[in-house]
C-alpha atoms as a PDB file:
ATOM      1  CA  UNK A   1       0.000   0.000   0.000  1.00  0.00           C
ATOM      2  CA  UNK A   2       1.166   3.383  -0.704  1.00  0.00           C
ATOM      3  CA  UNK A   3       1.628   5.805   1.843  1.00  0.00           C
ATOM      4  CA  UNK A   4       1.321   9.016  -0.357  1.00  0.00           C
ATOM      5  CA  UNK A   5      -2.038   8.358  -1.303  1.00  0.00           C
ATOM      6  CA  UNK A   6      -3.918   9.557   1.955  1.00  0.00           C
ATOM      7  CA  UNK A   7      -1.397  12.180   2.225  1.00  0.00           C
ATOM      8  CA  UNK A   8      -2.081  15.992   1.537  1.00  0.00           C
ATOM      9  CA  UNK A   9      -0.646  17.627  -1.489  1.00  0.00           C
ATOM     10  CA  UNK A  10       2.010  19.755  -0.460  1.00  0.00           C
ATOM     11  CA  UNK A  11       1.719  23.204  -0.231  1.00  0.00           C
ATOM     12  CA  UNK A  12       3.343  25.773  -1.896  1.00  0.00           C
ATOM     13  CA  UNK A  13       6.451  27.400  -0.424  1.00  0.00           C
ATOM     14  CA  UNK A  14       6.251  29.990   1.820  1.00  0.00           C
ATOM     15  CA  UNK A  15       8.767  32.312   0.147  1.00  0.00           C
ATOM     16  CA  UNK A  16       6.769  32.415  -3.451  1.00  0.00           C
ATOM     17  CA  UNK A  17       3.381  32.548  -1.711  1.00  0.00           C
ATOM     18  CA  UNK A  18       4.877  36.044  -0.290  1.00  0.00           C
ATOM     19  CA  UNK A  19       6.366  36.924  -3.616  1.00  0.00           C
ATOM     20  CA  UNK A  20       3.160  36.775  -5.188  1.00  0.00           C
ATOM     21  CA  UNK A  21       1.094  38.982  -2.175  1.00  0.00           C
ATOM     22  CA  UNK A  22       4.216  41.288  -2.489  1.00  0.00           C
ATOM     23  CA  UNK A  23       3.487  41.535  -6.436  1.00  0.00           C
ATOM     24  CA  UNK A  24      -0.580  41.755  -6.000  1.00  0.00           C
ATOM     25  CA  UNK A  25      -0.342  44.827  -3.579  1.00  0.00           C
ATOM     26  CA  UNK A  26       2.508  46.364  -5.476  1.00  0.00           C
ATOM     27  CA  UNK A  27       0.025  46.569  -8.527  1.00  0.00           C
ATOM     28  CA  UNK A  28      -2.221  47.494  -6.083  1.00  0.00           C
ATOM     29  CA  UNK A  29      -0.264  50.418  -4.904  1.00  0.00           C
ATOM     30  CA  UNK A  30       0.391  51.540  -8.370  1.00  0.00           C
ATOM     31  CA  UNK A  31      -3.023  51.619  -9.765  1.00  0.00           C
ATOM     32  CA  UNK A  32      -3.879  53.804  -6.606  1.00  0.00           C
ATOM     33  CA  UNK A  33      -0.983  56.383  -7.091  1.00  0.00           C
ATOM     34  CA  UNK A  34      -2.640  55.867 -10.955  1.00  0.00           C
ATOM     35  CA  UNK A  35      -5.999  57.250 -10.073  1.00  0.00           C
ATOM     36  CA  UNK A  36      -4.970  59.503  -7.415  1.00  0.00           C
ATOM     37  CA  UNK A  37      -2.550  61.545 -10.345  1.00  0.00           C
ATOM     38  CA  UNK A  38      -6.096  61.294 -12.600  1.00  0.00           C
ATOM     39  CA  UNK A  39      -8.168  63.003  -9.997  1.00  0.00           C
ATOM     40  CA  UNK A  40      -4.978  65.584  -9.023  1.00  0.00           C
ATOM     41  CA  UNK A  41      -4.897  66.831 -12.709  1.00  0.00           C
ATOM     42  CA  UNK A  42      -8.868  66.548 -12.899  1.00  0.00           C
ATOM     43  CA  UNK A  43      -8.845  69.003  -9.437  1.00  0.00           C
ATOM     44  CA  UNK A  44      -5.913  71.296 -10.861  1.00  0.00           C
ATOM     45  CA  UNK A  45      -7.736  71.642 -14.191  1.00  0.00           C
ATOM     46  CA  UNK A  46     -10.753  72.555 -12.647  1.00  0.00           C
ATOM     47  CA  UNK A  47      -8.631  74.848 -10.155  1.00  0.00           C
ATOM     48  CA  UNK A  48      -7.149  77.070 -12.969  1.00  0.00           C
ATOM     49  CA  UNK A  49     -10.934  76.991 -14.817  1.00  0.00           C
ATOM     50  CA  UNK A  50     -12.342  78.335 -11.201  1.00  0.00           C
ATOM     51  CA  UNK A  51      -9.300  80.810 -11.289  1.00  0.00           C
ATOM     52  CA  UNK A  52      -9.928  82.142 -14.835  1.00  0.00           C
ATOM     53  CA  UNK A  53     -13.085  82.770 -14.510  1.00  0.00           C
ATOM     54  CA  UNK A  54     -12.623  84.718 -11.114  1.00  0.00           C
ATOM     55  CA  UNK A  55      -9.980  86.971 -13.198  1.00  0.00           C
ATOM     56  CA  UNK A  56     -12.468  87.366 -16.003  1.00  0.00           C
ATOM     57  CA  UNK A  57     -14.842  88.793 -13.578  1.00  0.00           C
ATOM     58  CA  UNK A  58     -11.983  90.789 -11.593  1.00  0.00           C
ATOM     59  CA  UNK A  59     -11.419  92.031 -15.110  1.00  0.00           C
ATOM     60  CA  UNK A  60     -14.740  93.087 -15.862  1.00  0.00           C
ATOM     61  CA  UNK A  61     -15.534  94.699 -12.816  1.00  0.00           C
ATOM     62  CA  UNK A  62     -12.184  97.079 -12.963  1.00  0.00           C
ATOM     63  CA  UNK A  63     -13.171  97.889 -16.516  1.00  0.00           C
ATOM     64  CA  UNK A  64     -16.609  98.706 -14.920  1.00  0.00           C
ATOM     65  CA  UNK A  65     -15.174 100.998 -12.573  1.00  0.00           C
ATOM     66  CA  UNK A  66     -13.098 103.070 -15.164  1.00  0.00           C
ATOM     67  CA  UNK A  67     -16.507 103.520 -16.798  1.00  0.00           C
ATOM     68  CA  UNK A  68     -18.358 104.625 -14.517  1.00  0.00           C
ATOM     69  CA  UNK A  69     -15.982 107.159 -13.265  1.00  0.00           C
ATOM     70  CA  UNK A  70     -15.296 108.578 -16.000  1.00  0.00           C
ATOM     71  CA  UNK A  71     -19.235 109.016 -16.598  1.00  0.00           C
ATOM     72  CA  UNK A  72     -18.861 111.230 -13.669  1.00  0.00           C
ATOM     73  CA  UNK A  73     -19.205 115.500 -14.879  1.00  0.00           C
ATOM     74  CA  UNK A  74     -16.220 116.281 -14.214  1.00  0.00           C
ATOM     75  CA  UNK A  75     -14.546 113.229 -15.687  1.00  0.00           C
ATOM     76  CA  UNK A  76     -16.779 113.441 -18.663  1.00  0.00           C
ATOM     77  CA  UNK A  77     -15.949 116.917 -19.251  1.00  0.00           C
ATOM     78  CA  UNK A  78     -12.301 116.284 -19.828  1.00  0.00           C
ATOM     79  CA  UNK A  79     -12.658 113.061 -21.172  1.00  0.00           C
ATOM     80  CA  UNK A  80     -14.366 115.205 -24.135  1.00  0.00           C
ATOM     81  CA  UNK A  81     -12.314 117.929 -23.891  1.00  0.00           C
ATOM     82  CA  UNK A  82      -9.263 114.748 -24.162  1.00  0.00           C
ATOM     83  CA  UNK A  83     -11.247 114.229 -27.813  1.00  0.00           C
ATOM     84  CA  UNK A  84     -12.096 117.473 -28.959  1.00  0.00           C
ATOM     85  CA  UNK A  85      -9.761 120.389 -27.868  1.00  0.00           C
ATOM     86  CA  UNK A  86      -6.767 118.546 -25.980  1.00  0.00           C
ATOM     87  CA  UNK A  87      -4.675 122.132 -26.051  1.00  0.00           C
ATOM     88  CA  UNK A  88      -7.705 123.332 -23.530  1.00  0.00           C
ATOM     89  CA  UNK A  89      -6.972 120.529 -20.928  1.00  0.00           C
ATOM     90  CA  UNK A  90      -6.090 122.180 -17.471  1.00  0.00           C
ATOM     91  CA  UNK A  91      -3.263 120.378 -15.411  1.00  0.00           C
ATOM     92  CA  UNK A  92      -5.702 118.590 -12.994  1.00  0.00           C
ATOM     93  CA  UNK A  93      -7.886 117.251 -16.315  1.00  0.00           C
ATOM     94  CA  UNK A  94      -4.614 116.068 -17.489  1.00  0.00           C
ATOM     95  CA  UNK A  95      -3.872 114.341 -14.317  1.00  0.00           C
ATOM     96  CA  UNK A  96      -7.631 113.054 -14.340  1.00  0.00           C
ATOM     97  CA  UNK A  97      -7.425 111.663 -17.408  1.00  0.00           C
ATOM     98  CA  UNK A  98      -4.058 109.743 -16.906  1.00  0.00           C
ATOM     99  CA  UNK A  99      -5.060 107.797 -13.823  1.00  0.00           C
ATOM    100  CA  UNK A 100      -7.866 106.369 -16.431  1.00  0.00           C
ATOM    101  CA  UNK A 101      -5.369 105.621 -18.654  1.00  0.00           C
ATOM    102  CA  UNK A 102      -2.796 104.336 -16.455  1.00  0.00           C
ATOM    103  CA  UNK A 103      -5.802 101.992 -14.809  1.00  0.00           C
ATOM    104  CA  UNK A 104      -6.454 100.408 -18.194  1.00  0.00           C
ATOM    105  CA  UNK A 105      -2.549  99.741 -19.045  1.00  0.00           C
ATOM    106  CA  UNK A 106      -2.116  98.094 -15.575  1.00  0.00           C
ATOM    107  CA  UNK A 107      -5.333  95.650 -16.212  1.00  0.00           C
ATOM    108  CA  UNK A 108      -3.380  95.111 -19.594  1.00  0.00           C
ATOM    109  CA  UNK A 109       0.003  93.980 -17.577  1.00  0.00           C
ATOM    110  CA  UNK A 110      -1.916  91.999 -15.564  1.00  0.00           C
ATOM    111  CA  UNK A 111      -3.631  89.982 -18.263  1.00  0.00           C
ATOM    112  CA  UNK A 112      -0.160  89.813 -19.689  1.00  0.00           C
ATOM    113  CA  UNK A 113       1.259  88.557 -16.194  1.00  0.00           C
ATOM    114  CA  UNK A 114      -1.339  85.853 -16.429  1.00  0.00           C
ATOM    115  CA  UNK A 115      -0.909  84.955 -19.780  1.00  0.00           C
ATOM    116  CA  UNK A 116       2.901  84.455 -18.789  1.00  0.00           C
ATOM    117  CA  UNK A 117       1.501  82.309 -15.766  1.00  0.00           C
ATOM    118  CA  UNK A 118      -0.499  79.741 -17.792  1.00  0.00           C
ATOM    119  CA  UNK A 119      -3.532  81.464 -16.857  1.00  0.00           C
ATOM    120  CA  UNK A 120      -4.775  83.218 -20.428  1.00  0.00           C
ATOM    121  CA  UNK A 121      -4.094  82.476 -23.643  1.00  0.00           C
ATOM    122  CA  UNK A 122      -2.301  85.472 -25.319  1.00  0.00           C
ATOM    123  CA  UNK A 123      -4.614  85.142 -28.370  1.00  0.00           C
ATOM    124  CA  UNK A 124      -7.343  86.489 -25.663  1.00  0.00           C
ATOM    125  CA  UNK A 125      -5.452  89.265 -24.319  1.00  0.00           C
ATOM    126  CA  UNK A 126      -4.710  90.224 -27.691  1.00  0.00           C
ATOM    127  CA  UNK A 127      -8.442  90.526 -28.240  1.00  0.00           C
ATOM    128  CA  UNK A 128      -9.460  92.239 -25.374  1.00  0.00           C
ATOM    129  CA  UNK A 129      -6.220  94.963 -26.289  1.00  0.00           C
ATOM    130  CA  UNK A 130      -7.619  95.287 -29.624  1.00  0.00           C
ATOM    131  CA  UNK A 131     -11.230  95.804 -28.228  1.00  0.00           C
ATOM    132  CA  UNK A 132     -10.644  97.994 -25.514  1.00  0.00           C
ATOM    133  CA  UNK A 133      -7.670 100.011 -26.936  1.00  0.00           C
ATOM    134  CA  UNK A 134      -9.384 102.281 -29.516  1.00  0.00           C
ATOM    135  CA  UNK A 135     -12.009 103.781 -26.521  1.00  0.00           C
ATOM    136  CA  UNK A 136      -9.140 105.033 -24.365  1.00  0.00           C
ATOM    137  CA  UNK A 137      -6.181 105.381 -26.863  1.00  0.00           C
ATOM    138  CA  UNK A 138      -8.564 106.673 -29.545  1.00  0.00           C
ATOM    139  CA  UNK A 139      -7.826 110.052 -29.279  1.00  0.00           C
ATOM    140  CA  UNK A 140      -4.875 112.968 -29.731  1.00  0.00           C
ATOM    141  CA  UNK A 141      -4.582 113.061 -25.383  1.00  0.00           C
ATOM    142  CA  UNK A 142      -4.477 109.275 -25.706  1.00  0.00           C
ATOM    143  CA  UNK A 143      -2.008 108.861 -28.328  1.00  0.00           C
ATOM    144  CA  UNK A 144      -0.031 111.279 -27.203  1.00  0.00           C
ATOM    145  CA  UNK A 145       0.095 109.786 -23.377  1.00  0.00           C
ATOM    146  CA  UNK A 146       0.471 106.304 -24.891  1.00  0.00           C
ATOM    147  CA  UNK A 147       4.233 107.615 -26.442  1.00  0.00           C
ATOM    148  CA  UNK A 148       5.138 108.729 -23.596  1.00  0.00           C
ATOM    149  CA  UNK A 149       4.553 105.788 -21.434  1.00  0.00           C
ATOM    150  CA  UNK A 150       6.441 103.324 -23.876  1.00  0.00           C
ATOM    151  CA  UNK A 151       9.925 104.404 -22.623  1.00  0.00           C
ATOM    152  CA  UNK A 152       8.877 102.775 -19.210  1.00  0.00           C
ATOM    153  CA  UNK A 153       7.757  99.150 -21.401  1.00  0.00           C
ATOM    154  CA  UNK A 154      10.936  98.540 -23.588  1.00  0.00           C
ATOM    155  CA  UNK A 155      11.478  95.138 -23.839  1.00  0.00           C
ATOM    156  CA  UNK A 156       8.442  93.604 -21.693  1.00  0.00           C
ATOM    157  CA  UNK A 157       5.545  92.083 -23.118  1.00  0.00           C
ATOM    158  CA  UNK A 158       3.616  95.368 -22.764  1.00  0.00           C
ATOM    159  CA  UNK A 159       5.281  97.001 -25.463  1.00  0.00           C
ATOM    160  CA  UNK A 160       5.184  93.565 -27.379  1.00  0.00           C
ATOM    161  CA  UNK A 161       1.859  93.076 -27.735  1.00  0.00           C
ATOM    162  CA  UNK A 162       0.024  95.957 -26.796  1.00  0.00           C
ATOM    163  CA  UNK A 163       2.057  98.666 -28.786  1.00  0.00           C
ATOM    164  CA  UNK A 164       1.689  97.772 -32.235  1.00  0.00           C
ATOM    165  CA  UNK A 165      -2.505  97.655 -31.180  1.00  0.00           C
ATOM    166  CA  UNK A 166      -1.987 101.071 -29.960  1.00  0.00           C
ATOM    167  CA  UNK A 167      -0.283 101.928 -32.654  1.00  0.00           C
ATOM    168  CA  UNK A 168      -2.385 101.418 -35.106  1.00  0.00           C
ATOM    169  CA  UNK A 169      -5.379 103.253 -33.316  1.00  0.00           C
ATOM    170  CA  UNK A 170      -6.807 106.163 -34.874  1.00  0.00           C
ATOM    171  CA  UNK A 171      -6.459 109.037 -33.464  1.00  0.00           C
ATOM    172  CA  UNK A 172      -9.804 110.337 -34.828  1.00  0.00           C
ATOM    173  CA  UNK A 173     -11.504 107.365 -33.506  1.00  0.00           C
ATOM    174  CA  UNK A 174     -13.554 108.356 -30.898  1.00  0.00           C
ATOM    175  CA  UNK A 175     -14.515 111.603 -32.176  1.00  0.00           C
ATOM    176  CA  UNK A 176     -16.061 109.552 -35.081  1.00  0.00           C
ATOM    177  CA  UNK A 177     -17.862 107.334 -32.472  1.00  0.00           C
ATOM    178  CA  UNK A 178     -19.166 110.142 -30.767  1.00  0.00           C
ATOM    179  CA  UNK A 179     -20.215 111.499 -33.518  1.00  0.00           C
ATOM    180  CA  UNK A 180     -21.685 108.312 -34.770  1.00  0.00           C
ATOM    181  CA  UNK A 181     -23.944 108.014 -32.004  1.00  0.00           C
ATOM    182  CA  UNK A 182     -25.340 111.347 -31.911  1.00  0.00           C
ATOM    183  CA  UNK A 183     -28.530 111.430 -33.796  1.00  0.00           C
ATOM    184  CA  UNK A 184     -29.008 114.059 -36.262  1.00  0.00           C
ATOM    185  CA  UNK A 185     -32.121 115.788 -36.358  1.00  0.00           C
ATOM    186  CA  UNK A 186     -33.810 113.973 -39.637  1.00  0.00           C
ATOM    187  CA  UNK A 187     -33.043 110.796 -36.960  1.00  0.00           C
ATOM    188  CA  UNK A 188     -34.749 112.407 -34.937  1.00  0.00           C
ATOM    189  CA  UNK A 189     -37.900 112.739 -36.940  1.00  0.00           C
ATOM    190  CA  UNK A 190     -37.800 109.477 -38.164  1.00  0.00           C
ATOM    191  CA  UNK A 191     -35.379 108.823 -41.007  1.00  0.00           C
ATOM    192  CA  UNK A 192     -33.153 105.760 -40.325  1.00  0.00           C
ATOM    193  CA  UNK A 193     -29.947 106.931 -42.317  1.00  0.00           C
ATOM    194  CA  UNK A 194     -29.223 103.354 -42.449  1.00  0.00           C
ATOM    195  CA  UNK A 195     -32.377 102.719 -44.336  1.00  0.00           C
ATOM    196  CA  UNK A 196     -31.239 105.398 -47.309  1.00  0.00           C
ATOM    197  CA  UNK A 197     -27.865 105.263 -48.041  1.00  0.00           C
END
């Protein structure tokens, strides 16, 4: 009679038994360092989505503010004056009309600073430049400030992207847009100009 019959099979040696728990939890280990990079970048993405759209609105609301202050009389009245008859500016109009200026150009750098950052895409700040630049840079005043300020950019991205926008700006601009939105007194009574060329 054999003995080995009734006998258990033996078992498998201690040493691979651990070699193959050691290899289970090291995949383990990696798929969870896996998923925990998939949710980091999913959190970071949505971080710099949360953060652009707080600087869009930070953006807005300065842009606001320049408005609406320069709605003001006394603002308005050099603002105009800025369009129409710059020689007749007074030194506190000049002064007036420079912090406006100077608030605009320092949203600019700080689009620019977070287009550098990651944060905008310089095709964007390019846009809002070109959109924003002809209302406060459309002008002889504005112009005229603008050259002197571009001593102080040399070299930065200021002057890169934002001075050939400026640049190109007519200097007659807003006095046509003024102009355009006045209504003329056949307008008034009725006749859409844009209805007979």
């Amino acid at each position: 009679m054999d003995d080995d019959q009734g006998a258990p099979a033996p078992s498998e040696p201690e040493g691979r038994r651990l070699d193959r728990l050691n290899r289970w939890l090291t995949l383990a280990a990696n798929i969870g360092v896996l998923l925990g990079l998939i949710v980091l970048i999913f959190e970071v993405r949505q971080n710099a989505d949360l953060a652009r759209a707080t600087l869009e609105t930070a953006k807005n609301d300065q842009l606001a503010a320049i408005e609406l202050n320069l709605a003001a009389p006394a603002s308005a009245t050099a603002w105009v004056k800025s369009i129409r008859a710059p020689e007749t500016l007074t030194d506190a109009e000049v002064r007036m009309l420079e912090s406006h200026l100077v608030a605009v150009v320092l949203q600019w750098d700080n689009m620019l600073q977070l287009e550098a950052a990651g944060l905008a895409k310089r095709s964007r700040v390019e846009s809002h430049i070109r959109n924003v630049a002809p209302f406060y840079f459309g002008s002889p005043f504005g112009k005229r400030w603008w050259i002197f300020q571009m001593p102080g950019w040399e070299g930065t991205a200021m002057q890169e992207t934002a001075g050939p926008i400026v640049d190109a700006v007519d200097e007659d601009f807003l006095a046509g847009y003024i102009d355009g939105l006045r209504f003329q007194p056949a307008e008034a009574a009725g006749d859409d100009p844009a209805e007979n060329p």
